[in-house]
N, C-alpha and C. Protein backbone atom coordinates (compact mmCIF):
# COMPACT_ATOMS: atom_id res chain seq x y z
N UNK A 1 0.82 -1.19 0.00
CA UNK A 1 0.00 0.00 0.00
C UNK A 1 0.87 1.26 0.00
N UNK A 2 1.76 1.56 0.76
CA UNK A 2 2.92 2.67 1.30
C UNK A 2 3.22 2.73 -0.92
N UNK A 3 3.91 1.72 -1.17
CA UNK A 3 4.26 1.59 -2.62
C UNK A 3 3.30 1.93 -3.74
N UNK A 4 2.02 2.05 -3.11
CA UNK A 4 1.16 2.39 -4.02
C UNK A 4 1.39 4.30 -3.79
N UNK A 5 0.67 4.53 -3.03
CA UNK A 5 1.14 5.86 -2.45
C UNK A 5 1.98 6.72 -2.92
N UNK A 6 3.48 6.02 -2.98
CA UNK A 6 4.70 6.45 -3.70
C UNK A 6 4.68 6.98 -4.78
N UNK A 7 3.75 5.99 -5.27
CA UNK A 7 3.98 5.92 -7.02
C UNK A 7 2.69 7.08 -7.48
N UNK A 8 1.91 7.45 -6.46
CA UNK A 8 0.96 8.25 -6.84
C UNK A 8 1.40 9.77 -6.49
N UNK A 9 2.25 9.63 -6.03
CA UNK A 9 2.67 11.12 -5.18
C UNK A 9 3.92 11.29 -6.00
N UNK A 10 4.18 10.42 -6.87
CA UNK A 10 5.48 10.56 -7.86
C UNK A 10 4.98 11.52 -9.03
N UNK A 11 3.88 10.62 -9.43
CA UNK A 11 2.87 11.07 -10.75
C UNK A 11 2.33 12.61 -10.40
N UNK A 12 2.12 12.79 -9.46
CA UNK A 12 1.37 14.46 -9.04
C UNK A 12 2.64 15.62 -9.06
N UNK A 13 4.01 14.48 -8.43
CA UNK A 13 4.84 15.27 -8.06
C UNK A 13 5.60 16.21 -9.86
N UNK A 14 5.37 14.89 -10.94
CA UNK A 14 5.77 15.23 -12.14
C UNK A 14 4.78 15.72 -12.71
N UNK A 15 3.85 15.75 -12.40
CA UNK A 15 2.59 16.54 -13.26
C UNK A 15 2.60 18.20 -12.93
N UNK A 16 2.92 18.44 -11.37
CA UNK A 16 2.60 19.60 -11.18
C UNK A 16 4.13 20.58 -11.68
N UNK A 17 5.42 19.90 -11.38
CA UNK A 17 6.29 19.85 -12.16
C UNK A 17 6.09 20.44 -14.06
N UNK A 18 5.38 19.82 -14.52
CA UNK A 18 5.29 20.00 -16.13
C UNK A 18 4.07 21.44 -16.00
N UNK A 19 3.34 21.23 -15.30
CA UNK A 19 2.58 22.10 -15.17
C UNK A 19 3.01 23.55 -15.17
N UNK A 20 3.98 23.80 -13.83
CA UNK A 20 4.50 24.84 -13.37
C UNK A 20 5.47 24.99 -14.49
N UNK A 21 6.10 24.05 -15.09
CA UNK A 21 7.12 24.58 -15.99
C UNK A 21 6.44 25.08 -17.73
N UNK A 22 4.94 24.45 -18.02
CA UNK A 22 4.25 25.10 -19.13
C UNK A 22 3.95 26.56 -19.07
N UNK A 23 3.59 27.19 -17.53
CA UNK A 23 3.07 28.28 -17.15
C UNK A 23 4.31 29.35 -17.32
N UNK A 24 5.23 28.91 -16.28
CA UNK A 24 6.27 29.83 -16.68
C UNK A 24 7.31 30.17 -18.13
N UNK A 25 7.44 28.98 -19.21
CA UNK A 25 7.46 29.02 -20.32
C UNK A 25 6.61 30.01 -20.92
N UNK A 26 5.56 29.64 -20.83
CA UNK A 26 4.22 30.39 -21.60
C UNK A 26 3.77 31.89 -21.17
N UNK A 27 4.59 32.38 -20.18
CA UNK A 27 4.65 33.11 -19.38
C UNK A 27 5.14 34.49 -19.29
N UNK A 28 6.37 33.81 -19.79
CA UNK A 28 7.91 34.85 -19.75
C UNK A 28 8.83 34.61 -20.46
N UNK A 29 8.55 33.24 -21.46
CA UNK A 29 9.66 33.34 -22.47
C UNK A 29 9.05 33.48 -23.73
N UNK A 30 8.03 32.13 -24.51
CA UNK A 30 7.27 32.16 -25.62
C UNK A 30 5.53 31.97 -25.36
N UNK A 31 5.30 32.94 -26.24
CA UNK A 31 3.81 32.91 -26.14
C UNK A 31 3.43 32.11 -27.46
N UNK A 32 2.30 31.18 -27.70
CA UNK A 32 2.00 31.08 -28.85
C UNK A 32 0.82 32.16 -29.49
N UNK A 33 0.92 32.50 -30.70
CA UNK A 33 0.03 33.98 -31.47
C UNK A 33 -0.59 33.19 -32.60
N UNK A 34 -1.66 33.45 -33.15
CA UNK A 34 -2.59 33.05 -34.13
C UNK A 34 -2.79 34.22 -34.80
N UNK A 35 -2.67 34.49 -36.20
CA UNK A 35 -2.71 35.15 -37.22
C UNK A 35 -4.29 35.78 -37.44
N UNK A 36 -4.54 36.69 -37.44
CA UNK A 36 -5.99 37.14 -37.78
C UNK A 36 -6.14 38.30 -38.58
N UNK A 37 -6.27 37.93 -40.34
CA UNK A 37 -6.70 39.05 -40.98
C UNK A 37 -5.29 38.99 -42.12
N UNK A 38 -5.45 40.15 -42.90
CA UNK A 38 -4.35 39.97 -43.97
C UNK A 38 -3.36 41.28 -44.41
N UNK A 39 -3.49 41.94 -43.00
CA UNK A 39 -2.38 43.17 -42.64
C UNK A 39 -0.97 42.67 -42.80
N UNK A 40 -0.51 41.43 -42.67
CA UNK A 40 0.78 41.06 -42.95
C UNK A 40 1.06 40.08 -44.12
N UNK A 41 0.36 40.10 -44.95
CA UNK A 41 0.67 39.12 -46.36
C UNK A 41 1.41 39.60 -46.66
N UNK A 42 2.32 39.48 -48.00
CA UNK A 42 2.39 38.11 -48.35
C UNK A 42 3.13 37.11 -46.85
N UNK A 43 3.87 37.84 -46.28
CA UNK A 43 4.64 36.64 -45.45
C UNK A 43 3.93 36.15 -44.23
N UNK A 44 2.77 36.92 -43.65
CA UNK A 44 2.07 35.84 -43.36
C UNK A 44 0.64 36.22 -43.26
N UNK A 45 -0.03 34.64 -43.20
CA UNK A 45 -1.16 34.97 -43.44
C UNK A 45 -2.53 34.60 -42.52
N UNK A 46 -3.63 34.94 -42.72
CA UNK A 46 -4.67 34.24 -41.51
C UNK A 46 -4.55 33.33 -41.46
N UNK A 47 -4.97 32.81 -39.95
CA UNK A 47 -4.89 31.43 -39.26
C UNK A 47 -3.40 30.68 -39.08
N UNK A 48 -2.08 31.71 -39.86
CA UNK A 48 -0.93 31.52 -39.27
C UNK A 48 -0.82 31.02 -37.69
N UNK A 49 0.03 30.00 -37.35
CA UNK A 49 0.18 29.68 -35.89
C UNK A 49 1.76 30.39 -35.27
N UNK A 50 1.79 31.44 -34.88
CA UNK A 50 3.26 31.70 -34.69
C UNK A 50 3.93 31.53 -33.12
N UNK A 51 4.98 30.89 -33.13
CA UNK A 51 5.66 31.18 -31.63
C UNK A 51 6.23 32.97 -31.15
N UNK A 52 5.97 33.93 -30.13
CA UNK A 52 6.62 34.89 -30.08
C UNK A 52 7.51 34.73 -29.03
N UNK A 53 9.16 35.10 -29.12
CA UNK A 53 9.52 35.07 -28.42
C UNK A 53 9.89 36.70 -26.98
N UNK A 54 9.45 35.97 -26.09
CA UNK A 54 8.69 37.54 -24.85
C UNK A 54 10.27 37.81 -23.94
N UNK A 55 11.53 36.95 -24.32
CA UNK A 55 12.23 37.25 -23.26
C UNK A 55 13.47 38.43 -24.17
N UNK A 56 13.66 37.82 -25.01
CA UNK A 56 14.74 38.58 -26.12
C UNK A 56 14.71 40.28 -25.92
N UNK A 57 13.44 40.78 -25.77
CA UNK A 57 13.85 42.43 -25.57
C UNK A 57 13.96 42.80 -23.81
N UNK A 58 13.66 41.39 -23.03
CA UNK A 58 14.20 41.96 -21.88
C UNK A 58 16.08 42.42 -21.79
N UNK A 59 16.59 42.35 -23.23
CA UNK A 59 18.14 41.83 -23.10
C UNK A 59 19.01 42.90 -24.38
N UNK A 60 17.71 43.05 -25.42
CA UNK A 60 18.06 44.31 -26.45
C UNK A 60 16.56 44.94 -26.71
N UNK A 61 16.88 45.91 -27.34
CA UNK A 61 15.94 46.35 -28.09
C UNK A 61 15.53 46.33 -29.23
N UNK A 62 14.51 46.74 -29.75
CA UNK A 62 14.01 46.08 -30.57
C UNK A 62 14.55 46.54 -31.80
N UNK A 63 14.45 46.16 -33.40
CA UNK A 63 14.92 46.85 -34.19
C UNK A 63 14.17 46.75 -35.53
N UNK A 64 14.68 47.79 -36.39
CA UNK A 64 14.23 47.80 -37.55
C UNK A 64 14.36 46.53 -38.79
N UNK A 65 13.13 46.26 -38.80
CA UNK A 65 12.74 44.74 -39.55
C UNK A 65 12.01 43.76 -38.61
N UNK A 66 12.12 43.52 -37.33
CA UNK A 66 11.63 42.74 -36.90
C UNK A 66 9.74 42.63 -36.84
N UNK A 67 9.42 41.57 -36.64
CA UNK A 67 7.94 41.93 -36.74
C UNK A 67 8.00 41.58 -35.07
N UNK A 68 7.03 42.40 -34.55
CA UNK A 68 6.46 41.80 -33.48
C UNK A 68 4.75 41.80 -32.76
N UNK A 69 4.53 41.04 -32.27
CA UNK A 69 3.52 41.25 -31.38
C UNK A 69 3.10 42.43 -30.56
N UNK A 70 1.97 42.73 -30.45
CA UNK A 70 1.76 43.82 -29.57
C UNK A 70 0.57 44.10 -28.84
N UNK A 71 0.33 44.91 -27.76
CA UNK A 71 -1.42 45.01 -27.56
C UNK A 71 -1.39 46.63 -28.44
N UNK A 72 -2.52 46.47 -28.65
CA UNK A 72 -2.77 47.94 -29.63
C UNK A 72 -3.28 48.80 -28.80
N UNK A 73 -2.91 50.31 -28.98
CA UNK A 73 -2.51 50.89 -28.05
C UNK A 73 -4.09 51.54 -28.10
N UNK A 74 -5.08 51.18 -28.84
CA UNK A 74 -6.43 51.54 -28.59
C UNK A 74 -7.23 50.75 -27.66
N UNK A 75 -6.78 49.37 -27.54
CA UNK A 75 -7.70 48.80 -26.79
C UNK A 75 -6.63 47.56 -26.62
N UNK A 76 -5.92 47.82 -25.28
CA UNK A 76 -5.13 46.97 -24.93
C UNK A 76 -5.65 45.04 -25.01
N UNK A 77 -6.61 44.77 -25.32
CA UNK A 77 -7.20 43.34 -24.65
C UNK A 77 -7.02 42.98 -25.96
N UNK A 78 -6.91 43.92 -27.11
CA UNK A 78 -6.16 43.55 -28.70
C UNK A 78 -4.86 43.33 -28.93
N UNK A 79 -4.30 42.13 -29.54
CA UNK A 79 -3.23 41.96 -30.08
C UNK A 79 -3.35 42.02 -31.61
N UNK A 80 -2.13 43.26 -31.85
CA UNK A 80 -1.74 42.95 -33.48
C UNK A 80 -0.11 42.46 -33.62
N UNK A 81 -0.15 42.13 -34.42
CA UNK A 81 1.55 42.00 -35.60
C UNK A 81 1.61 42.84 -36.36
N UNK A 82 2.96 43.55 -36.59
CA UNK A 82 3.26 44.06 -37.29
C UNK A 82 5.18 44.40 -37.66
N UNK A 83 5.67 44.76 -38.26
CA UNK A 83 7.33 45.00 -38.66
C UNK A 83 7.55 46.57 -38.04
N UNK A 84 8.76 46.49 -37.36
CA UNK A 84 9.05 47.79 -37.16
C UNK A 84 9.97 48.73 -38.17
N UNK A 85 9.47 49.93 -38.25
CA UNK A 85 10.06 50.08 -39.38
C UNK A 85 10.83 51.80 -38.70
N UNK A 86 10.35 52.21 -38.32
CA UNK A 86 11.08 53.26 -37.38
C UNK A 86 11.49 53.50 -35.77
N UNK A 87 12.54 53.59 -35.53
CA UNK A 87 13.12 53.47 -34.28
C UNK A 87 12.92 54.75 -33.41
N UNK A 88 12.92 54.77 -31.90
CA UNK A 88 13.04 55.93 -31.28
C UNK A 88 14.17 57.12 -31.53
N UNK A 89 13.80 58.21 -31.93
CA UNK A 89 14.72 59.20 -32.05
C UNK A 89 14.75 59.67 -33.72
N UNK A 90 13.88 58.40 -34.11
CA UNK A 90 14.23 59.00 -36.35
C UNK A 90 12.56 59.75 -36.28
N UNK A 91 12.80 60.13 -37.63
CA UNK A 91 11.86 60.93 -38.54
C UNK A 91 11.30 59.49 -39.34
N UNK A 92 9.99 59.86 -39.61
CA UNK A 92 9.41 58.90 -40.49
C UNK A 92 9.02 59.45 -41.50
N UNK A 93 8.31 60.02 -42.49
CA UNK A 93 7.89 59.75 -43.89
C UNK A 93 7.49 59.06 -44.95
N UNK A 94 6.02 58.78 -45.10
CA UNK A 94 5.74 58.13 -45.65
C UNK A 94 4.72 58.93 -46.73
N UNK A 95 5.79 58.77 -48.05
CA UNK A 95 5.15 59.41 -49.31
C UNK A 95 5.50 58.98 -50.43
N UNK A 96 4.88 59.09 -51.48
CA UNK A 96 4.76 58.27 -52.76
C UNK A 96 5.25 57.71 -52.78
N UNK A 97 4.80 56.27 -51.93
CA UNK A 97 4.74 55.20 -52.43
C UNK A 97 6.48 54.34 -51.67
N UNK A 98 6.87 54.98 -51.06
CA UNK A 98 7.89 55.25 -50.43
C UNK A 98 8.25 55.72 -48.91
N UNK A 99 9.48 54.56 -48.18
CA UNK A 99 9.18 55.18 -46.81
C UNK A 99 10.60 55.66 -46.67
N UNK A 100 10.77 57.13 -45.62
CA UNK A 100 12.14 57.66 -45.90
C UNK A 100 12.11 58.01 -43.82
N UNK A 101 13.85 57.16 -43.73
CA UNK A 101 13.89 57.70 -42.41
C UNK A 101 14.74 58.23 -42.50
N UNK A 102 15.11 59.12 -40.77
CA UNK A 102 15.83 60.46 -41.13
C UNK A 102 16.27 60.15 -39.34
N UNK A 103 17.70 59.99 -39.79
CA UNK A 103 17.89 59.48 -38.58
C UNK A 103 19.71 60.38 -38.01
N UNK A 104 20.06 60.45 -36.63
CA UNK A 104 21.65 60.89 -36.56
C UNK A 104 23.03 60.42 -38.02
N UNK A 105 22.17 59.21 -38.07
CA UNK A 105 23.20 58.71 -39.37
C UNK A 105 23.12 59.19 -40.85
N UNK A 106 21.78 59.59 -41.08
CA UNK A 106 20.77 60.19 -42.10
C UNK A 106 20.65 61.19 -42.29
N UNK A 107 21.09 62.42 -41.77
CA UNK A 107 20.12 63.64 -41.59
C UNK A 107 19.42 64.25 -43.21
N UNK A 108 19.91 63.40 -44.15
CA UNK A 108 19.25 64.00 -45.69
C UNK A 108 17.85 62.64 -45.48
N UNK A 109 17.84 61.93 -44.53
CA UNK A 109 17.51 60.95 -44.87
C UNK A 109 17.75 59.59 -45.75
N UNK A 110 17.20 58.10 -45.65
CA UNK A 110 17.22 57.10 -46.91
C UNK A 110 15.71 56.61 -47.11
N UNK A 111 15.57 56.09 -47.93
CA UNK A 111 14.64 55.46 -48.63
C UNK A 111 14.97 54.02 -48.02
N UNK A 112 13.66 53.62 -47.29
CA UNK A 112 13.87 51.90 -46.65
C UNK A 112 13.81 50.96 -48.14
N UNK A 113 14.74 50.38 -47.80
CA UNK A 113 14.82 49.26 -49.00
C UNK A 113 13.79 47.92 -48.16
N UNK A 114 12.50 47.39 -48.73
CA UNK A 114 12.07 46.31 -47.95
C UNK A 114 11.87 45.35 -49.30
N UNK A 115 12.34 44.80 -49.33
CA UNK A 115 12.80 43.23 -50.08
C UNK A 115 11.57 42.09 -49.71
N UNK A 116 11.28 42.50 -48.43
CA UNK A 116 10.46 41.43 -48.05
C UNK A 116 9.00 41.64 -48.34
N UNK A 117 8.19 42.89 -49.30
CA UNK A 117 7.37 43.15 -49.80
C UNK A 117 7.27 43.01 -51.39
N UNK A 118 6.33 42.73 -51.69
CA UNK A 118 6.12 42.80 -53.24
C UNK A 118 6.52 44.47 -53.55
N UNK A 119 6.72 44.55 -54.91
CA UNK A 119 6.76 46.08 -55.19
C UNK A 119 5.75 46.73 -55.74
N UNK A 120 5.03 45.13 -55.90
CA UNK A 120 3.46 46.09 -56.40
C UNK A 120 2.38 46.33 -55.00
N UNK A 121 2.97 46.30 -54.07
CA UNK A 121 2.38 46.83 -52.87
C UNK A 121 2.88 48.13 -52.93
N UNK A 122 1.73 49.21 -52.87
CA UNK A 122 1.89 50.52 -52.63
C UNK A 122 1.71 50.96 -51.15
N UNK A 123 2.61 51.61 -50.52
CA UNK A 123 2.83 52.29 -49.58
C UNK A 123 2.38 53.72 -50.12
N UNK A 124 1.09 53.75 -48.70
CA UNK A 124 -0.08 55.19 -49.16
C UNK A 124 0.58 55.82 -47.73
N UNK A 125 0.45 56.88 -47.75
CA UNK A 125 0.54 57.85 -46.57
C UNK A 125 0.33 59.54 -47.33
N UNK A 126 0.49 60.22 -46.46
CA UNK A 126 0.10 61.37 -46.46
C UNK A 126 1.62 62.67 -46.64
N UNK A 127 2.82 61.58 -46.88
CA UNK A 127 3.95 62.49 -46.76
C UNK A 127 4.20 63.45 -45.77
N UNK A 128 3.63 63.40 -44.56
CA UNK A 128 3.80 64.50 -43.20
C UNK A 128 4.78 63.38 -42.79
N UNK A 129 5.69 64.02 -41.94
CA UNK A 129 7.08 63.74 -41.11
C UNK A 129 7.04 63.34 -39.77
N UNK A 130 6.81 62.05 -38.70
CA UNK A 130 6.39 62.04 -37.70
C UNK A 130 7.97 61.76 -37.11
N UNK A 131 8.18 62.59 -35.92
CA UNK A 131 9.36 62.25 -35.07
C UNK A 131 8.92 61.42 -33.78
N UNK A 132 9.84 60.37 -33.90
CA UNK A 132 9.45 59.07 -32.80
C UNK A 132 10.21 59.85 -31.31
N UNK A 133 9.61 59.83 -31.02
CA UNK A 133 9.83 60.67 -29.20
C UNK A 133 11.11 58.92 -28.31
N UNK A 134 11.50 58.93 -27.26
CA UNK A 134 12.30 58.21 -26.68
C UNK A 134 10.95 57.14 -26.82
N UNK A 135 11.52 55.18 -27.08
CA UNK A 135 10.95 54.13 -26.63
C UNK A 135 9.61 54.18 -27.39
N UNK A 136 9.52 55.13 -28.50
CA UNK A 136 8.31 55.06 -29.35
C UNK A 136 8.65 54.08 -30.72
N UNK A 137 8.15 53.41 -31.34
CA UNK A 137 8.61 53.14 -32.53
C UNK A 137 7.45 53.11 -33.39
N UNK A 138 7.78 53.19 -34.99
CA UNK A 138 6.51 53.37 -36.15
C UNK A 138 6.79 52.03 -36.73
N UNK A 139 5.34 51.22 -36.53
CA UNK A 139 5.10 49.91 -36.75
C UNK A 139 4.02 50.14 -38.46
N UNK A 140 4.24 49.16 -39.21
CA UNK A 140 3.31 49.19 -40.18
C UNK A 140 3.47 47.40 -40.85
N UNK A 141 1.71 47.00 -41.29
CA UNK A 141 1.79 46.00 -41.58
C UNK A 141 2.57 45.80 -43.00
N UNK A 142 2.70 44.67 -43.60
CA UNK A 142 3.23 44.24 -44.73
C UNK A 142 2.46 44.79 -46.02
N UNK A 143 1.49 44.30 -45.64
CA UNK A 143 0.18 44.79 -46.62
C UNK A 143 -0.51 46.10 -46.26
N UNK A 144 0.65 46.92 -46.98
CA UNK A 144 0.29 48.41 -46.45
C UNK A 144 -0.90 48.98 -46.71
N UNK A 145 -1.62 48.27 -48.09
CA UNK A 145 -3.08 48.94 -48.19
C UNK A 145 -4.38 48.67 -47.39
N UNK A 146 -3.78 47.53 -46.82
CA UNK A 146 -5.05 46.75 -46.05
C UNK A 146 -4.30 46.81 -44.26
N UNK A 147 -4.24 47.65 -44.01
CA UNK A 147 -3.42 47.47 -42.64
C UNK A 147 -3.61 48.58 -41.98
N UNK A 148 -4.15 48.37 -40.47
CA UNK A 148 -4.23 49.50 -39.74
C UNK A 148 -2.93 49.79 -38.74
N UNK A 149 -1.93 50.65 -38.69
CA UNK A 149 -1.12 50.33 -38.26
C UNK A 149 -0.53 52.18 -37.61
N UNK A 150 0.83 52.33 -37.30
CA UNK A 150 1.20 53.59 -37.50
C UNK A 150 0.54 54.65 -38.23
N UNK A 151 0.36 54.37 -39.19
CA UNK A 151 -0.05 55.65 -40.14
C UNK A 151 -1.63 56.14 -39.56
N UNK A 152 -2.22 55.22 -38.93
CA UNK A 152 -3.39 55.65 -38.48
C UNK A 152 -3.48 55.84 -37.34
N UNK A 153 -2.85 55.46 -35.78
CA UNK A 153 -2.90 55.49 -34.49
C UNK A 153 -1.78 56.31 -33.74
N UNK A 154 -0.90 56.21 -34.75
CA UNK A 154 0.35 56.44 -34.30
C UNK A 154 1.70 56.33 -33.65
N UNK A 155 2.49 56.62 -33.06
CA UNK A 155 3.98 55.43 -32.90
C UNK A 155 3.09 54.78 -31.37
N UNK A 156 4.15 53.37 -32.14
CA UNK A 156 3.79 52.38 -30.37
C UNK A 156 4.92 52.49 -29.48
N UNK A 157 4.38 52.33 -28.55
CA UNK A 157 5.17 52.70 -26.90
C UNK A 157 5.68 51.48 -26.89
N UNK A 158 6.85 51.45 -26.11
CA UNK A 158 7.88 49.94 -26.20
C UNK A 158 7.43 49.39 -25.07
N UNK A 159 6.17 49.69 -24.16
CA UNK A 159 5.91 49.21 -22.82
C UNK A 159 4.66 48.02 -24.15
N UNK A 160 4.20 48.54 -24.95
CA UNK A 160 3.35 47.31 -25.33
C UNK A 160 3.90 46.00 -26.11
N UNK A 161 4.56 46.20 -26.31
CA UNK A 161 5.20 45.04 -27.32
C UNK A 161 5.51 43.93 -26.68
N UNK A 162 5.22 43.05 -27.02
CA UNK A 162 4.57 41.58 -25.91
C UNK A 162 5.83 40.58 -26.87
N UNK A 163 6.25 40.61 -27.73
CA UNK A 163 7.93 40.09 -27.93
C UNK A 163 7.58 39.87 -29.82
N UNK A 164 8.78 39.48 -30.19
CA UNK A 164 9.27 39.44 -31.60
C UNK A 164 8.78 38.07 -32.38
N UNK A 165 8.47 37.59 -33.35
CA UNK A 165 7.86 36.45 -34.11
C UNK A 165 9.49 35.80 -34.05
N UNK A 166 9.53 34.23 -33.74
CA UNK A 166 10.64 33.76 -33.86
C UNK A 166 10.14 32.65 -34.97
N UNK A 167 9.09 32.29 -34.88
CA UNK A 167 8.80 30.39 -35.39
C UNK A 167 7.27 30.62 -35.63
N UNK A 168 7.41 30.14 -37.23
CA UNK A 168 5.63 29.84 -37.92
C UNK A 168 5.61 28.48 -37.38
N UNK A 169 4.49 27.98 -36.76
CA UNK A 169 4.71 25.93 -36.77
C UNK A 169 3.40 25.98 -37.43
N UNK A 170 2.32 26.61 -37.75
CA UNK A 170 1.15 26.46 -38.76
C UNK A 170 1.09 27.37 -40.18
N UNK A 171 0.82 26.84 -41.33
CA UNK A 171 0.58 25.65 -41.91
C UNK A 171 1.86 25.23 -41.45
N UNK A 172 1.72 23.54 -41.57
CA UNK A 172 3.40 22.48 -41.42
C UNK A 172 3.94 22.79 -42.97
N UNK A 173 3.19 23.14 -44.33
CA UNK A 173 4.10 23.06 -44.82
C UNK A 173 5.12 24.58 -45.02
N UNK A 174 4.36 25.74 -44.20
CA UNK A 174 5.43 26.84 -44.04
C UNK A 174 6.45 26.84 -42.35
N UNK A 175 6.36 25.77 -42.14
CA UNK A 175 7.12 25.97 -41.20
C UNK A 175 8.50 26.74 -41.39
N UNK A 176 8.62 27.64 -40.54
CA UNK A 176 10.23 28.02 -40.74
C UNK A 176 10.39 29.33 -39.82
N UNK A 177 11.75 29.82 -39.16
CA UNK A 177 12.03 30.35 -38.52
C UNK A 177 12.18 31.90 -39.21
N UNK A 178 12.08 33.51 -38.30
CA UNK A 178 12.13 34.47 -38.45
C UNK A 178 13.49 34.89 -38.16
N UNK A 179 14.54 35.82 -38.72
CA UNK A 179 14.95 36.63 -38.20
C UNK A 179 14.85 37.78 -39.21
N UNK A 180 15.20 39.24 -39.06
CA UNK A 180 14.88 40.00 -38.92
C UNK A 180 15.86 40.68 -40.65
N UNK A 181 14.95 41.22 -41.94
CA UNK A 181 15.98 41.31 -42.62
C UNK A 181 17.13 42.16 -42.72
N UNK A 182 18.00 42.34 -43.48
CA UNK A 182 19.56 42.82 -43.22
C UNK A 182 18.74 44.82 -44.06
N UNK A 183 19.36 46.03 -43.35
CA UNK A 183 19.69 46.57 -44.21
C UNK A 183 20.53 47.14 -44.53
């Protein structure tokens, strides 16, 4: 009987074990995110299954190219995705068809080279100049015509950003890992 006991207080002891270790995983390092809507096509799309990883900007900050997760700064209980495309401290610009930052390294400004968009995606904006204040950054989806993003709400605060896309695991046949492109 004592041996029965054992073996049951073993099983609880490894269950609560896996338990406590799913929570804190799921917690503070990777969240899993589900894709909703088609603000980030072509590269990804609804019903995408993505891993985000939540610990990486406790360690850097974030940067230009990465996509990440976020609560939207209209109604926090919302999560979007989106690529960062301007950093704290630059100028943004977004006009014909074209995005130009204007940064200490820049001051004439450059023209973002994004590779990772079709070119027959038009980038619409209004050509006004927004300066990102400290820990602000200008987020915009992939699918700039269909995307509510920066250009409409305005820069996101680095207190919302809930971590960076590391890993698609849905569909299995796009599985494959993120990092962030070169410019």
């Amino acid at each position: 009987m004592k041996y029965f006991f054992y073996t049951i207080w073993e099983i609880i002891e490894v269950a609560l074990i896996a338990i406590v270790s799913v929570i804190i995983i799921r917690s503070f390092i990777v969240q899993p995110f589900l894709v909703y809507g088609s603000s980030m096509e072509p590269n990804f799309h609804n019903n995408d299954y993505l891993l985000i990883d939540e610990i990486s900007y406790r360690f850097k900050n974030p940067e230009r190219g990465e996509v990440i997760v976020f609560k939207y700064p209209g109604n926090e209980n919302y999560y979007y995705i989106k690529r960062i495309i301007g950093l704290p401290g630059e100028e943004i610009q977004v006009k014909d068809g074209k995005i130009t930052i204007f940064n200490q390294n820049f001051p004439e400004g450059f023209v973002l080279d994004e590779d990772y968009i079709p070119t027959n995606l038009e980038t619409t904006g209004n050509g006004q100049k927004i300066k990102l204040e400290a820990e602000k950054y200008f987020v915009l989806g992939d699918n700039r015509q269909f995307s509510f993003d920066s250009r409409g709400w305005g820069p996101l605060s680095e207190n919302e950003i809930i971590g960076m896309v590391r890993l698609r695991l849905w569909p299995l046949n796009k599985v494959m890992a993120f990092e962030k492109p070169a410019y």
